[in-house]
C-alpha atoms as a PDB file:
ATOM      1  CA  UNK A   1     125.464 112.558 111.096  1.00  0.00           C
ATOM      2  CA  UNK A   2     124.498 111.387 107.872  1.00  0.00           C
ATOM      3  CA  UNK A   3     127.284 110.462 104.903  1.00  0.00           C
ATOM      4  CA  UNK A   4     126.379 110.018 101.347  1.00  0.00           C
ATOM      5  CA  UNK A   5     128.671 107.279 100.364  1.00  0.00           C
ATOM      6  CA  UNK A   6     129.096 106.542  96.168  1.00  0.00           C
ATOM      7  CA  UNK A   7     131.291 103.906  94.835  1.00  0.00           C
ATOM      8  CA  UNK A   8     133.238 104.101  91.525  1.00  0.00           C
ATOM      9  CA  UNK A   9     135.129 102.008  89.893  1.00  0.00           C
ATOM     10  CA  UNK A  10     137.549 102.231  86.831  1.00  0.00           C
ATOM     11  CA  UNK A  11     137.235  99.029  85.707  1.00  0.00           C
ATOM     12  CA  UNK A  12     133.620  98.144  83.090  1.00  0.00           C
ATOM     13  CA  UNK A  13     133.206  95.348  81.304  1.00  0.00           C
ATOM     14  CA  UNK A  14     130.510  96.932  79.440  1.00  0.00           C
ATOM     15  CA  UNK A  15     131.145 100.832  78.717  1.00  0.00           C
ATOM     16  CA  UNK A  16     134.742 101.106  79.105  1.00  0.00           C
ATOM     17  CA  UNK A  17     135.326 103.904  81.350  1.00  0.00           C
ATOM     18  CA  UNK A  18     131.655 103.908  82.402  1.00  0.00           C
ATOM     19  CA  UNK A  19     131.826 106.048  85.676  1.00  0.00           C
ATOM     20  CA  UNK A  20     133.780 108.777  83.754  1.00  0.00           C
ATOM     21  CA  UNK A  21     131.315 108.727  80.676  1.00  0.00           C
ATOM     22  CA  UNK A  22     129.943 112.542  79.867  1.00  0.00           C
ATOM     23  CA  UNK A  23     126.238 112.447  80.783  1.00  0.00           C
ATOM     24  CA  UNK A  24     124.344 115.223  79.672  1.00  0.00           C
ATOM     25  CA  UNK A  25     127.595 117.607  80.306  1.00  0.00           C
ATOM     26  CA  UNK A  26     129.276 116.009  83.159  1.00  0.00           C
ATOM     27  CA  UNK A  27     130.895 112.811  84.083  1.00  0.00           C
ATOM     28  CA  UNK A  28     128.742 109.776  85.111  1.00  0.00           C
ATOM     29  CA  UNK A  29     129.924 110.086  88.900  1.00  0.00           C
ATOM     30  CA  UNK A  30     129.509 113.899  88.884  1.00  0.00           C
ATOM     31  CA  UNK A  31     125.853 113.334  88.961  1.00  0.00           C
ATOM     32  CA  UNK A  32     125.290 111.568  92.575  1.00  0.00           C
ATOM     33  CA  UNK A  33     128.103 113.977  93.849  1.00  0.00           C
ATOM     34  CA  UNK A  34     126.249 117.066  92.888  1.00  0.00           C
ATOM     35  CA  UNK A  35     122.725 115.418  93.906  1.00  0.00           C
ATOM     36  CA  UNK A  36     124.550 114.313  97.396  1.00  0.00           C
ATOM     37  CA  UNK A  37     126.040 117.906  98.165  1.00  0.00           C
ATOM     38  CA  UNK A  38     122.791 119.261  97.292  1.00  0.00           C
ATOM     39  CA  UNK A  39     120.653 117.409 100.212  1.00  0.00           C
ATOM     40  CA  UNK A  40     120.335 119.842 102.557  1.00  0.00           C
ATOM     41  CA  UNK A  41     120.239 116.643 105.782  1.00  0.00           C
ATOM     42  CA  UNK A  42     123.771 115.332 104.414  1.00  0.00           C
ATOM     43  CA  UNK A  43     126.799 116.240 106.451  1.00  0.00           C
ATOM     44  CA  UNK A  44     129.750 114.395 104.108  1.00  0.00           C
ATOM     45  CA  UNK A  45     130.032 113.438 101.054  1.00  0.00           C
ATOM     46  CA  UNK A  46     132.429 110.313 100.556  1.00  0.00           C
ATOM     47  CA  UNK A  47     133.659 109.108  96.871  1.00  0.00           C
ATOM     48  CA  UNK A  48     135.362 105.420  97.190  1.00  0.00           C
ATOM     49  CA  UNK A  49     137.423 104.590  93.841  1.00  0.00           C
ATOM     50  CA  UNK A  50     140.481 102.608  92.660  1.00  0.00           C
ATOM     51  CA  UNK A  51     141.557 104.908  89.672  1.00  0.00           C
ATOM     52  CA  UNK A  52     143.568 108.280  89.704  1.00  0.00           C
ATOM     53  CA  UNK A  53     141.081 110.122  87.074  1.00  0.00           C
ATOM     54  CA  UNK A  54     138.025 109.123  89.122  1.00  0.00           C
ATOM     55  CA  UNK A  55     139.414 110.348  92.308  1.00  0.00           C
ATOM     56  CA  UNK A  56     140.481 113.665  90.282  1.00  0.00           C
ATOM     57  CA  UNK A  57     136.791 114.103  89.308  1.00  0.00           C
ATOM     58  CA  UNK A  58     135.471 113.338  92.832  1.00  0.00           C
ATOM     59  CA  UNK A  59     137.564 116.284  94.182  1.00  0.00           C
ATOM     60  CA  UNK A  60     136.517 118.427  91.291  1.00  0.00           C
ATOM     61  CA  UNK A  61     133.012 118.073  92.329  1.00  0.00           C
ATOM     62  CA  UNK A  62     133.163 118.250  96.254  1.00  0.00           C
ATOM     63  CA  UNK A  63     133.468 114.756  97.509  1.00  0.00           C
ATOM     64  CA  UNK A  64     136.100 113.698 100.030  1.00  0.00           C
ATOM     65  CA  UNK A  65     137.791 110.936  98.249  1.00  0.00           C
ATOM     66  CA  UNK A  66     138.683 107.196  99.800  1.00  0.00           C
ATOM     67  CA  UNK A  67     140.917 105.385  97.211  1.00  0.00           C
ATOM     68  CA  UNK A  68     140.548 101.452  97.814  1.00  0.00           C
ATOM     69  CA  UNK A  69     142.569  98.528  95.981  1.00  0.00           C
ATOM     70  CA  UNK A  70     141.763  97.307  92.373  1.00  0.00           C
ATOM     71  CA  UNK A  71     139.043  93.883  92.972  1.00  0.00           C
ATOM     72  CA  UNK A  72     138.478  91.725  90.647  1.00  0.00           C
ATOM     73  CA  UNK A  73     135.321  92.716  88.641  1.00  0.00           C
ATOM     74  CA  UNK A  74     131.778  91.741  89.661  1.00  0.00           C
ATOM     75  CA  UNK A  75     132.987  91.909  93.441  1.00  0.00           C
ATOM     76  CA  UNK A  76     130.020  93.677  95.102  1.00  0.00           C
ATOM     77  CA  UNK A  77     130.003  97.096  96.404  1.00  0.00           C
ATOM     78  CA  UNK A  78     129.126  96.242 100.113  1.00  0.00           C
ATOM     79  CA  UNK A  79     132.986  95.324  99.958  1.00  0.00           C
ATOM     80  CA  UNK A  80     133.710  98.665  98.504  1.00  0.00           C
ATOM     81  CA  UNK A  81     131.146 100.755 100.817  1.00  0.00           C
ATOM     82  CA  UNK A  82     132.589  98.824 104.211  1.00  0.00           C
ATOM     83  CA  UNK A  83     136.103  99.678 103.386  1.00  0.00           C
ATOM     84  CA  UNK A  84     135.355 103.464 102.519  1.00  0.00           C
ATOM     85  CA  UNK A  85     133.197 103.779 106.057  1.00  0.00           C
ATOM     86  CA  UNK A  86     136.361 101.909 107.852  1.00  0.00           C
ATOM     87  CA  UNK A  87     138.753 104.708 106.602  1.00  0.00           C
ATOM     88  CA  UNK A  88     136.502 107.404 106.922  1.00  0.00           C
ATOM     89  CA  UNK A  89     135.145 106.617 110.171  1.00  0.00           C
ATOM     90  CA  UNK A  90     131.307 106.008 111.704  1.00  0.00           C
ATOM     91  CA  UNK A  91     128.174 107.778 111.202  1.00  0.00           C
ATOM     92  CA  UNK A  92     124.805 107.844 112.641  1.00  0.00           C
ATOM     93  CA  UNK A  93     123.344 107.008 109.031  1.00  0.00           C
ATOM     94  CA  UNK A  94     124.464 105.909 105.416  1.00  0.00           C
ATOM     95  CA  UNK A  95     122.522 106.812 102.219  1.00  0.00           C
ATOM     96  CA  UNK A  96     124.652 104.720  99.421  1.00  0.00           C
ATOM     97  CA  UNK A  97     124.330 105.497  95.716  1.00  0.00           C
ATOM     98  CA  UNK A  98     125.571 104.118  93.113  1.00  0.00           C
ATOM     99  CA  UNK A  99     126.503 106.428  89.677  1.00  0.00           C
ATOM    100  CA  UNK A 100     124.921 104.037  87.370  1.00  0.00           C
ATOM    101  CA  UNK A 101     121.349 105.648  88.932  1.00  0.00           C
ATOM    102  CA  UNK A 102     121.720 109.075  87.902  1.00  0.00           C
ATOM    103  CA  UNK A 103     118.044 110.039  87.350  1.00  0.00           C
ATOM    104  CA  UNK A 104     116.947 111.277  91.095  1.00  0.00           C
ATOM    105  CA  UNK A 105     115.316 114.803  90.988  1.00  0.00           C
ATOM    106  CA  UNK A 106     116.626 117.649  93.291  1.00  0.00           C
ATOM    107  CA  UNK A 107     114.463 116.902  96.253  1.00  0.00           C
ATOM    108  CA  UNK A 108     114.592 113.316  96.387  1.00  0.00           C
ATOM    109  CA  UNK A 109     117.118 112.454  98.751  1.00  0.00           C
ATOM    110  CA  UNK A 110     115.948 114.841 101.672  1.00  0.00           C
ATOM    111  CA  UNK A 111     112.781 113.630 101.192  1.00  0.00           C
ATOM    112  CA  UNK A 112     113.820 110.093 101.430  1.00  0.00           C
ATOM    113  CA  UNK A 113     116.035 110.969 104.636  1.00  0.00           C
ATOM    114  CA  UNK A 114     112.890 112.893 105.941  1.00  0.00           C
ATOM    115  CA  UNK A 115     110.673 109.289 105.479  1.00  0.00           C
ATOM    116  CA  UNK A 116     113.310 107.538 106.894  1.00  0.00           C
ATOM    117  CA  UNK A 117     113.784 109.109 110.085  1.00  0.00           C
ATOM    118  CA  UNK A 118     110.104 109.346 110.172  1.00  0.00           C
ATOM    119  CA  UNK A 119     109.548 106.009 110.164  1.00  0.00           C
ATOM    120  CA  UNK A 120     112.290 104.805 112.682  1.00  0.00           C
ATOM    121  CA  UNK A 121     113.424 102.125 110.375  1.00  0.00           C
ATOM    122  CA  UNK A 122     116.819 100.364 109.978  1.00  0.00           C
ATOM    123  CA  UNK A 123     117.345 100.990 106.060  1.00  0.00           C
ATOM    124  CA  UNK A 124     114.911 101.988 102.953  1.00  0.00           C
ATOM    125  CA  UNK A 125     115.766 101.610  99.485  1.00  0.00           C
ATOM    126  CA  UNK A 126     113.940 103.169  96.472  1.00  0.00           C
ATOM    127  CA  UNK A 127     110.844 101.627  94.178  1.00  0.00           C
ATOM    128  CA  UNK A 128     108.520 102.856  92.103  1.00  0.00           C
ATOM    129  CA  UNK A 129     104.946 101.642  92.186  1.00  0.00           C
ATOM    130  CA  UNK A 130     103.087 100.576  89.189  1.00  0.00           C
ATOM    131  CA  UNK A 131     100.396 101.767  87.722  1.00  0.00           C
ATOM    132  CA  UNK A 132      97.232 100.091  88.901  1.00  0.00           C
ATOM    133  CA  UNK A 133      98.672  98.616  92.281  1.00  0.00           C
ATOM    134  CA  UNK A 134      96.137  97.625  94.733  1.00  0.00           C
ATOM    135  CA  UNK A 135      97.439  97.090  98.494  1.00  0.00           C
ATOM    136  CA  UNK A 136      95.695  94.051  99.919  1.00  0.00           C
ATOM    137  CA  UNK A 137      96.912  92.885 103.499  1.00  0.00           C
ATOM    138  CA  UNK A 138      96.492  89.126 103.615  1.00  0.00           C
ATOM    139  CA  UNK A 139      97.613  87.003 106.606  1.00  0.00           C
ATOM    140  CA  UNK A 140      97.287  83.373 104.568  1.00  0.00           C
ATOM    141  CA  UNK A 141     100.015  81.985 102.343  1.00  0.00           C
ATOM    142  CA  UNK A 142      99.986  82.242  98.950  1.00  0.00           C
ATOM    143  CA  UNK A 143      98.942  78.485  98.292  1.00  0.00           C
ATOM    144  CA  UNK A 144      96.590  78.587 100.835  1.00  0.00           C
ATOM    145  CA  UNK A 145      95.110  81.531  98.883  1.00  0.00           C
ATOM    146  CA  UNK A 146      95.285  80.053  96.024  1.00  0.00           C
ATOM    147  CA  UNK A 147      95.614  76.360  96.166  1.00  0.00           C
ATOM    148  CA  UNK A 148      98.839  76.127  94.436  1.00  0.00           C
ATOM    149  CA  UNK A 149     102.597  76.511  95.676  1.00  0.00           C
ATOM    150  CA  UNK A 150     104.233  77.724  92.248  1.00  0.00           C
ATOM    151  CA  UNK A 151     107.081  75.935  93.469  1.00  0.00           C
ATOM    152  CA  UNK A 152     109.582  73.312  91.687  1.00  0.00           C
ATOM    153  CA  UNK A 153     108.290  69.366  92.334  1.00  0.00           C
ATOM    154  CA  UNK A 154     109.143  68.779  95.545  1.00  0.00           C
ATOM    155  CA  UNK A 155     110.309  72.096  97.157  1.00  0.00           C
ATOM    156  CA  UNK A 156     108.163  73.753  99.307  1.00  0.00           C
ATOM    157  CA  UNK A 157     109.217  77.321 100.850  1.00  0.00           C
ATOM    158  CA  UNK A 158     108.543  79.191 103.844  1.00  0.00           C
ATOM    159  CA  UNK A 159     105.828  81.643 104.180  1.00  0.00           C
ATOM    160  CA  UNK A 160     108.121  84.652 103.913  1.00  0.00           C
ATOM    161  CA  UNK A 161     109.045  83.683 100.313  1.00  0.00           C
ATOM    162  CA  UNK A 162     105.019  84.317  99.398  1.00  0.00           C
ATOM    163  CA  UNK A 163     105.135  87.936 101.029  1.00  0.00           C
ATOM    164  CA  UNK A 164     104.425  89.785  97.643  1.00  0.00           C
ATOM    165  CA  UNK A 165     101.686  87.452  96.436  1.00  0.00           C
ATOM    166  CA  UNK A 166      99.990  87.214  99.977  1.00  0.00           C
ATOM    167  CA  UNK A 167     100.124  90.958 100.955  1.00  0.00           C
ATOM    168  CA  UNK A 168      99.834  92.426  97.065  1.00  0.00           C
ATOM    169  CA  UNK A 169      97.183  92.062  94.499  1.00  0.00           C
ATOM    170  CA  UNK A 170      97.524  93.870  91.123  1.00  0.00           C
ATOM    171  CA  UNK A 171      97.114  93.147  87.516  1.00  0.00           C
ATOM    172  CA  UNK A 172     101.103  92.571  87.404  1.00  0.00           C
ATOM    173  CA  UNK A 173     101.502  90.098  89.990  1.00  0.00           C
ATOM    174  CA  UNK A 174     104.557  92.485  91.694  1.00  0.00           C
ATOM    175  CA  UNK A 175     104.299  95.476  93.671  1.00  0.00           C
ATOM    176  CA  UNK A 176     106.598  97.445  92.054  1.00  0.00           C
ATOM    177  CA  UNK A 177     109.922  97.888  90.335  1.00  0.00           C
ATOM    178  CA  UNK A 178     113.346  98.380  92.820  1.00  0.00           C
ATOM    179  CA  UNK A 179     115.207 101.494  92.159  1.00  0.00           C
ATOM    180  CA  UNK A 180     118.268  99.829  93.719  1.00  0.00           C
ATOM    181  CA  UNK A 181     121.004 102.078  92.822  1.00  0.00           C
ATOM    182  CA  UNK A 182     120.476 104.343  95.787  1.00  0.00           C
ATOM    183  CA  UNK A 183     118.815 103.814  99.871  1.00  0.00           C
ATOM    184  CA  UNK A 184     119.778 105.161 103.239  1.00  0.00           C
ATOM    185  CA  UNK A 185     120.545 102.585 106.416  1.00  0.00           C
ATOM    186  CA  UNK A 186     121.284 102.828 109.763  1.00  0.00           C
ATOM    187  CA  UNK A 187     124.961 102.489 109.938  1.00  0.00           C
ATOM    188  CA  UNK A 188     125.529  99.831 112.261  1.00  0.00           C
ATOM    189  CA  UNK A 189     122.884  97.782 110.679  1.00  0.00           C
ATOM    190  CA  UNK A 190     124.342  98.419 107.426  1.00  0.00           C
ATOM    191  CA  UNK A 191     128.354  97.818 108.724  1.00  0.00           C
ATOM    192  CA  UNK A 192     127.492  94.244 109.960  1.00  0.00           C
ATOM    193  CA  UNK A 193     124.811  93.167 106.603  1.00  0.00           C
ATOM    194  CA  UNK A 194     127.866  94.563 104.309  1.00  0.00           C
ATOM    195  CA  UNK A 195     130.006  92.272 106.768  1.00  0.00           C
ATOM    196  CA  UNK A 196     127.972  88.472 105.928  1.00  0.00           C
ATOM    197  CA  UNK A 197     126.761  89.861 102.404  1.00  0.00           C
ATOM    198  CA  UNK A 198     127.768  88.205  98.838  1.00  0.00           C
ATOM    199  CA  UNK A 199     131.612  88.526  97.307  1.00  0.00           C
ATOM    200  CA  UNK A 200     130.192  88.270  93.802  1.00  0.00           C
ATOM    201  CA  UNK A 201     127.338  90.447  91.735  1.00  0.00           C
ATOM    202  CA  UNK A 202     126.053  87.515  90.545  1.00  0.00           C
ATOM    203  CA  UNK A 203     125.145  85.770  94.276  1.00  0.00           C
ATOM    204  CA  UNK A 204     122.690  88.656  94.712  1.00  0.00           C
ATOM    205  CA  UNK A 205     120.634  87.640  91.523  1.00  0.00           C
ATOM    206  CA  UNK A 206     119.016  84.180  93.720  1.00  0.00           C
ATOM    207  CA  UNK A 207     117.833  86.302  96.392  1.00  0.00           C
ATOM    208  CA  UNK A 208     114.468  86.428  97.714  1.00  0.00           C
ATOM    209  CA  UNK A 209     112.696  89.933  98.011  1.00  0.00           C
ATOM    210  CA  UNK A 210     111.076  90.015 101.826  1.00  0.00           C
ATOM    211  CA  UNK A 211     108.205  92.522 101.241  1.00  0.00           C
ATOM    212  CA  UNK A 212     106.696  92.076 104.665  1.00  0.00           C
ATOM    213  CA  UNK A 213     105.966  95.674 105.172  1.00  0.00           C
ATOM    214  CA  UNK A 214     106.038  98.638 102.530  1.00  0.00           C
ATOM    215  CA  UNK A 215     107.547 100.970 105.086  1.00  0.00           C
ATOM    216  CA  UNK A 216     110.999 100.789 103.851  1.00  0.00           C
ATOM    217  CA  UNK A 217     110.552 102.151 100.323  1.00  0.00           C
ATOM    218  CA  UNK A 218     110.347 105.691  99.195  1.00  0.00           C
ATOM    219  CA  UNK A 219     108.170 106.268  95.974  1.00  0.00           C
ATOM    220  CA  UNK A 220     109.987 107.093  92.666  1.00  0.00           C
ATOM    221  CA  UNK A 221     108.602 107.531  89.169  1.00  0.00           C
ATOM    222  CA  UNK A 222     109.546 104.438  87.233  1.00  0.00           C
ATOM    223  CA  UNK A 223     111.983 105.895  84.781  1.00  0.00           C
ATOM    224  CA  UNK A 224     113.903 106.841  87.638  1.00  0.00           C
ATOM    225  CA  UNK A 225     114.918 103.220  87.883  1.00  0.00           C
ATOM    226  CA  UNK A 226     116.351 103.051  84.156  1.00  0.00           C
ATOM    227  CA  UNK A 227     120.226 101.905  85.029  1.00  0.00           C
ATOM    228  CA  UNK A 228     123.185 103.047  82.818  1.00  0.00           C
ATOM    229  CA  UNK A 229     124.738  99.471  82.332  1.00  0.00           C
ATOM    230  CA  UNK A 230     124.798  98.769  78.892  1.00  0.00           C
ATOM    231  CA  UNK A 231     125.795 101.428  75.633  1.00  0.00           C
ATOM    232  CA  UNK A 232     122.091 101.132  74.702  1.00  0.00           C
ATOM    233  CA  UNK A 233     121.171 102.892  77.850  1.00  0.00           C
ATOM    234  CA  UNK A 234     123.179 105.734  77.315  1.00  0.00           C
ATOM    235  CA  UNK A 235     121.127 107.730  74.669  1.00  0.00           C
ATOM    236  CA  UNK A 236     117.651 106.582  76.978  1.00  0.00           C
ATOM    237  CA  UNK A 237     119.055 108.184  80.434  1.00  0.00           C
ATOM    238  CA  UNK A 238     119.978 111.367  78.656  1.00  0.00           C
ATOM    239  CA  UNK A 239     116.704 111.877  77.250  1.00  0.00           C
ATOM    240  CA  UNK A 240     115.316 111.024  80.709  1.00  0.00           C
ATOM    241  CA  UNK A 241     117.315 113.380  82.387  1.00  0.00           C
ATOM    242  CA  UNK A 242     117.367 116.295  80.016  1.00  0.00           C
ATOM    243  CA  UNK A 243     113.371 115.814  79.623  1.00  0.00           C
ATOM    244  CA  UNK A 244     112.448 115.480  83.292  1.00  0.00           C
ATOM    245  CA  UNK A 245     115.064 117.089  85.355  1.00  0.00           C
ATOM    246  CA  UNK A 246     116.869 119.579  83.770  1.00  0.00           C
ATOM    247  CA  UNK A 247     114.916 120.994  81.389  1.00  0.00           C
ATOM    248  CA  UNK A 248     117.092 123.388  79.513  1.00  0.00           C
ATOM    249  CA  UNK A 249     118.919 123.878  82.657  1.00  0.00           C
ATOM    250  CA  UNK A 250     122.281 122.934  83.381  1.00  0.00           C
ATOM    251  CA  UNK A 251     123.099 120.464  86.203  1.00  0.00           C
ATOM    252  CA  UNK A 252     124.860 122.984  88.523  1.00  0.00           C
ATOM    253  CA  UNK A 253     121.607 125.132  88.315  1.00  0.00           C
ATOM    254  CA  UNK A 254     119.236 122.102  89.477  1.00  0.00           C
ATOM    255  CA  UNK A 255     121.240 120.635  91.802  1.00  0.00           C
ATOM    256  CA  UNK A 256     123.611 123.153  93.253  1.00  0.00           C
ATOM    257  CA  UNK A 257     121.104 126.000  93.177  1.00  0.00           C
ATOM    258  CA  UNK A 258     118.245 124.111  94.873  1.00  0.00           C
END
């Protein structure tokens, strides 16, 4: 079984009433539910929220809703995704999304659930490669490449923290750009790195990206990773999503008719 999990939250420090904004015809959250009841390989689809009008919207749109306590804000939502799969019950496979990501096309998540299972991996998240991006395997540390650790006076890291820079070579110095708003795990993987993960938003931003192996990303285009967080983004995702994806077509006919 495989459940498409989305988190919502009333509470938005940024664009009050975020989740429930109208994007392009329908509410924020409506987008991942429609995309998620779309995927052909996804058996449930499971809303977690702590307001009345998201859970109303949730059931408009298909999801089986999981209402959770109010937490304070920046909490992350590993807290919020463990508690929905606790109520709910276990599955062979979680693919968690996250509203603020609207801009997948209509055969992106099978085809990231196809990869998946292909590859007989434990999770894989979204990224879009740059342009120019040249692969380059490299068994020797960065500063033995190089000559130089890049590090502050007196720190020196372990290997793993030079994965990028020892196994990537391109003009931009990064492989490419995280589409983090939506991935798929193996659920009891998943259940126990939700258990030992951050409280707090902000704890995630120190984190080191292990890109040891490429096989847990699946390719998007890189506007796919613009984020609705901020009022400025609204009028950019719109154009992104009425440009790209829908093209004169409403989101019911994309989605839902695929």
């Amino acid at each position: 079984m495989i459940t498409a999990l989305i988190t919502a939250r009333g509470g938005s420090t940024r664009i009050p009433g975020k989740n429930l904004y109208p994007l392009c015809g329908h509410p924020l959250v409506a987008w991942s539910i429609m995309q998620a009841k779309a995927a052909k390989q996804i058996d449930r689809v499971i809303l977690t929220t702590d307001t009345d009008e998201i859970a109303e919207v949730g059931e408009m749109y298909g999801a089986q809703v999981v209402r959770r306590p109010v937490w304070e804000n920046g909490i992350t939502a590993g807290i919020a995704f463990k508690h929905a799969m606790e109520q709910v019950g276990p599955s062979d496979h979680i693919l968690t999304m996250l509203p603020t990501s609207p801009l997948k096309t209509p055969d992106d998540l099978d085809n990231m659930i196809s990869l998946y299972l292909d590859n007989d991996i434990n999770y894989m998240s979204s990224a879009a490669p740059l342009k120019e991006t040249c692969i380059l395997v490299n068994e020797y540390p960065y500063e033995q490449r190089y000559g130089e650790t890049h590090n502050n006076i007196g720190e020196r890291r372990e290997y793993r923290h030079f994965a990028a820079r020892s196994h990537i070579f391109d003009k931009f110095w990064n492989y490419s750009r995280l589409g983090g708003g939506w991935g798929i795990s193996e659920y009891t993987w998943q259940m126990a790195q939700w258990g030992k993960s951050p409280k707090l938003d902000i704890e995630l931003d120190t984190r080191e990206l292990d890109t040891v192996t490429l096989r847990n990303y699946y390719a998007i285009e890189e506007w796919q990773c613009f984020e609705l967080d901020y009022p400025e983004d609204i009028p950019i995702v719109e154009c992104f999503m009425e440009n790209l994806i829908l093209k004169g077509r409403d989101a019911k006919d994309v989605y839902i008719g695929n």
